[in-house]
N, C-alpha and C. Protein backbone atom coordinates (compact mmCIF):
# COMPACT_ATOMS: atom_id res chain seq x y z
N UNK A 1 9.60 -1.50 -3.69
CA UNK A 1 9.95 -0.11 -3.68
C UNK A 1 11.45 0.06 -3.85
N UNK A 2 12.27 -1.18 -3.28
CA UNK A 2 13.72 -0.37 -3.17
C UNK A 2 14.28 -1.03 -4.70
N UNK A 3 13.37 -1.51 -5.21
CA UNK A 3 14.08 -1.91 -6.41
C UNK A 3 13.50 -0.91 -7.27
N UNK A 4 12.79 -0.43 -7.35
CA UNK A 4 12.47 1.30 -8.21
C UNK A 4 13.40 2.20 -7.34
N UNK A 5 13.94 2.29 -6.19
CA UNK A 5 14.89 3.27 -5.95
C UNK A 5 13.72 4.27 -5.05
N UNK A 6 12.67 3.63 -4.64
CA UNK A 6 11.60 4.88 -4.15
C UNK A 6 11.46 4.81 -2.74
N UNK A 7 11.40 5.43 -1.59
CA UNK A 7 11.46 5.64 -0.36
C UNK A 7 9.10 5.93 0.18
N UNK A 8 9.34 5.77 0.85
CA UNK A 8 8.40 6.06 2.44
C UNK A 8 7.81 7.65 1.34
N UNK A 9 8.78 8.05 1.65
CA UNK A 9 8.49 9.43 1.38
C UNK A 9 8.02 9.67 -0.23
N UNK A 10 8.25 9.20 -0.99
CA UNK A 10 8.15 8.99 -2.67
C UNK A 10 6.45 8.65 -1.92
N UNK A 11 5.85 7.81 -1.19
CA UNK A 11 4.75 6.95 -1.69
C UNK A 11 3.87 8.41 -0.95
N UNK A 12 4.64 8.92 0.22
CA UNK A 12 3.63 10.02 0.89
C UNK A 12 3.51 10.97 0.15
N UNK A 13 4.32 11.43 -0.39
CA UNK A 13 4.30 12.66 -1.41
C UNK A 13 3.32 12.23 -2.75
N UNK A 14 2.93 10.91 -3.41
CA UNK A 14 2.24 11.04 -4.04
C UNK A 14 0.46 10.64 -3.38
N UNK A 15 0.54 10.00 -2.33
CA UNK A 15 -0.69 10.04 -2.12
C UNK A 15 -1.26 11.36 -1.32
N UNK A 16 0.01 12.48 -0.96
CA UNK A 16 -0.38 13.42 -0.33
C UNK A 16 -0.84 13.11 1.00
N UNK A 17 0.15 11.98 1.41
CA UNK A 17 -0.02 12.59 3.09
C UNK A 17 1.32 12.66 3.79
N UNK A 18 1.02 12.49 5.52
CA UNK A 18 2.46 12.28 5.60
C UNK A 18 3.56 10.83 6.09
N UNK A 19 4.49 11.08 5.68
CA UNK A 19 5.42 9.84 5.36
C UNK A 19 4.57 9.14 6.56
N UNK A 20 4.68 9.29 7.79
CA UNK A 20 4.17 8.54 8.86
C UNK A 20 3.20 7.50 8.98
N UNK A 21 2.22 8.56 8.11
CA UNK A 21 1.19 7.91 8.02
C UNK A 21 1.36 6.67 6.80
N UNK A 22 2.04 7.10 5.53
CA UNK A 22 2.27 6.22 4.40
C UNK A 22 2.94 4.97 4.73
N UNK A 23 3.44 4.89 5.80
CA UNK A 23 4.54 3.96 6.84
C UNK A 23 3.30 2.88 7.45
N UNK A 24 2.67 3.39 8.03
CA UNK A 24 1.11 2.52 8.47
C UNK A 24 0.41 2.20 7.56
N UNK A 25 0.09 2.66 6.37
CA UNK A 25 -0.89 2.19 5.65
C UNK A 25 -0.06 0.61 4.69
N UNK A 26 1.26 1.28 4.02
CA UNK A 26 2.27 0.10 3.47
C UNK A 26 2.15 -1.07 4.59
N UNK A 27 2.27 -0.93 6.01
CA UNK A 27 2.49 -2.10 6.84
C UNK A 27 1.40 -2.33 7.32
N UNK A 28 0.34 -2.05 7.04
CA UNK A 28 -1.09 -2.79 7.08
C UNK A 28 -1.75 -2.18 8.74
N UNK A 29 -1.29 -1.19 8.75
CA UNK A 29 -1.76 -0.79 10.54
C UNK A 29 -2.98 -0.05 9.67
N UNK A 30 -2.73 1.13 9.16
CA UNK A 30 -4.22 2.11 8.96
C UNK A 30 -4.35 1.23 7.54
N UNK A 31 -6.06 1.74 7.05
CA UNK A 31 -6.34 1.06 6.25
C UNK A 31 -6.25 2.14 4.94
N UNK A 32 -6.02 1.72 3.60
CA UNK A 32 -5.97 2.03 2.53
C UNK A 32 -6.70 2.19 1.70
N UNK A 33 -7.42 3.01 0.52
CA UNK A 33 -8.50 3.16 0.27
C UNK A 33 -8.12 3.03 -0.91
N UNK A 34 -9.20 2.25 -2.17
CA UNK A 34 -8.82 1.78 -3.52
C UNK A 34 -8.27 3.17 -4.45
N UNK A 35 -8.29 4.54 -4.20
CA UNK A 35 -7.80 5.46 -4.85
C UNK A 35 -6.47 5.32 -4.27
N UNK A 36 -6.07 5.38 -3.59
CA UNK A 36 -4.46 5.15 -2.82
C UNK A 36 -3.70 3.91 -3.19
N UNK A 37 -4.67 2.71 -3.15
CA UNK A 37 -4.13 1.30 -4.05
C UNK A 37 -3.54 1.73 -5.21
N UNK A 38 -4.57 2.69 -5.90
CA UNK A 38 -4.25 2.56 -7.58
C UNK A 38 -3.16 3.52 -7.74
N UNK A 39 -2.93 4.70 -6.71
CA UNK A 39 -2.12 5.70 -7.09
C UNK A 39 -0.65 4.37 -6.87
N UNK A 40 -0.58 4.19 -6.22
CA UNK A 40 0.54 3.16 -5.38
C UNK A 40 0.79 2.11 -6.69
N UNK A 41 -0.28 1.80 -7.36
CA UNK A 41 0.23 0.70 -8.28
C UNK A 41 1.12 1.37 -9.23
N UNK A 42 0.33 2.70 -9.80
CA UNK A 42 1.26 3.71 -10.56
C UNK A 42 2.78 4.01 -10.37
N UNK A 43 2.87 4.03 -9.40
CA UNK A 43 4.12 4.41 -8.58
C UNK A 43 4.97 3.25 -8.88
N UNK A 44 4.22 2.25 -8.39
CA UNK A 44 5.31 0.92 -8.45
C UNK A 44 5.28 0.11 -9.75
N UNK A 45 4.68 0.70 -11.12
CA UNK A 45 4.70 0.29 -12.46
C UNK A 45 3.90 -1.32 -11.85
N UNK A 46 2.70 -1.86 -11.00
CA UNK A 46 1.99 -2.86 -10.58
C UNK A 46 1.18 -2.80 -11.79
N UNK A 47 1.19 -4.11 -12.39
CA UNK A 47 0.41 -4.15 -13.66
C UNK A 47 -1.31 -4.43 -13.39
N UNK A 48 -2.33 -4.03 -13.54
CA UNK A 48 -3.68 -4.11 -13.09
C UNK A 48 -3.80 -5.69 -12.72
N UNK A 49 -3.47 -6.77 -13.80
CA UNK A 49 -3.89 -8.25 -13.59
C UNK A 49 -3.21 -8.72 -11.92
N UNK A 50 -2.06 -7.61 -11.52
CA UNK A 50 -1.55 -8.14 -10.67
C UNK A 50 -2.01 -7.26 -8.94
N UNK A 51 -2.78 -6.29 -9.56
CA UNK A 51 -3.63 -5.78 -8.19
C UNK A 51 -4.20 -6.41 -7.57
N UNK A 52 -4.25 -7.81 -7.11
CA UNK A 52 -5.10 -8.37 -6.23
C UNK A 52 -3.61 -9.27 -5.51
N UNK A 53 -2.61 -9.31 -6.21
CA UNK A 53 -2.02 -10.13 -5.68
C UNK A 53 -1.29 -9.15 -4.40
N UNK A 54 -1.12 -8.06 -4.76
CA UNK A 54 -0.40 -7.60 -3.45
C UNK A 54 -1.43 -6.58 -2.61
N UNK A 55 -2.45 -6.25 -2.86
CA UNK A 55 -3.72 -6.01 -2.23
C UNK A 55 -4.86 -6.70 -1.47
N UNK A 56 -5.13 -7.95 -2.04
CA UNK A 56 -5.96 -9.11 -1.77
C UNK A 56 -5.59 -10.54 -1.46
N UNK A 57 -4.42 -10.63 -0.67
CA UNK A 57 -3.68 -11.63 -0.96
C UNK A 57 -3.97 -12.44 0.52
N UNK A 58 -4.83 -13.69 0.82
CA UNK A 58 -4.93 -14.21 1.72
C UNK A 58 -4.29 -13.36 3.33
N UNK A 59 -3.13 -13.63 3.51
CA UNK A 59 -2.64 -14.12 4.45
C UNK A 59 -2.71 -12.04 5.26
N UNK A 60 -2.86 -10.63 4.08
CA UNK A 60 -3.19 -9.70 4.56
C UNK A 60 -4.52 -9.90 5.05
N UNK A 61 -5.84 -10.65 4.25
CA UNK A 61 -6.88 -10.40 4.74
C UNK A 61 -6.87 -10.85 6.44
N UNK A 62 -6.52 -11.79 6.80
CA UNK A 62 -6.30 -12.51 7.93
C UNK A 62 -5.22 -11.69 8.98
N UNK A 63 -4.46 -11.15 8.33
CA UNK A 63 -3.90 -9.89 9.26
C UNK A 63 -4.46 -9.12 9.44
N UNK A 64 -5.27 -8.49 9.05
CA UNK A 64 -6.38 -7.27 9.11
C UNK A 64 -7.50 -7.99 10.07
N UNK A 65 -8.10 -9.04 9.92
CA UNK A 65 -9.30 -9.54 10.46
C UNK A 65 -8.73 -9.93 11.67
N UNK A 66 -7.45 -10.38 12.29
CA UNK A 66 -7.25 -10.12 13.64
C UNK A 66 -6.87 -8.94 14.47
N UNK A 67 -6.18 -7.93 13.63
CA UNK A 67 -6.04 -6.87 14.43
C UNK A 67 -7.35 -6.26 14.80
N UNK A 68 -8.71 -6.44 14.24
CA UNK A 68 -10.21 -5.82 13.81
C UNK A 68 -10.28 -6.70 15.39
N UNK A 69 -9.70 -7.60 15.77
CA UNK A 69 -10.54 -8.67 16.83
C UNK A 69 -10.48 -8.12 17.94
């Protein structure tokens, strides 16, 4: 993000919620839903081949599956 120059607030304003919440979903607390992935890839010019790498990437799944514990 800070190398596009885009803030917290850039990502809430396009998924339409608020920054707060866009703050939890980026740091893996609330969960993210594949329309919000894709708006987010838009945002960050994320090329499709590379949507799994910062969406699906081991070491989040395993962060998610312990906070779930």
């Amino acid at each position: 993000m800070a190398e596009l120059q885009l803030t917290q607030k850039d990502v809430a304003k396009v998924l339409n919620i608020a920054q707060s919440t866009a703050n939890q979903k980026i740091n893996n607390i609330r969960p993210m839903d594949l329309d919000e992935a894709e708006k987010i890839c838009d945002l960050l010019k994320i090329k499709p081949t590379e949507f799994e790498i910062y969406f699906f990437y081991k070491e989040s799944c395993v962060m998610q599956q312990n906070k779930e514990a």
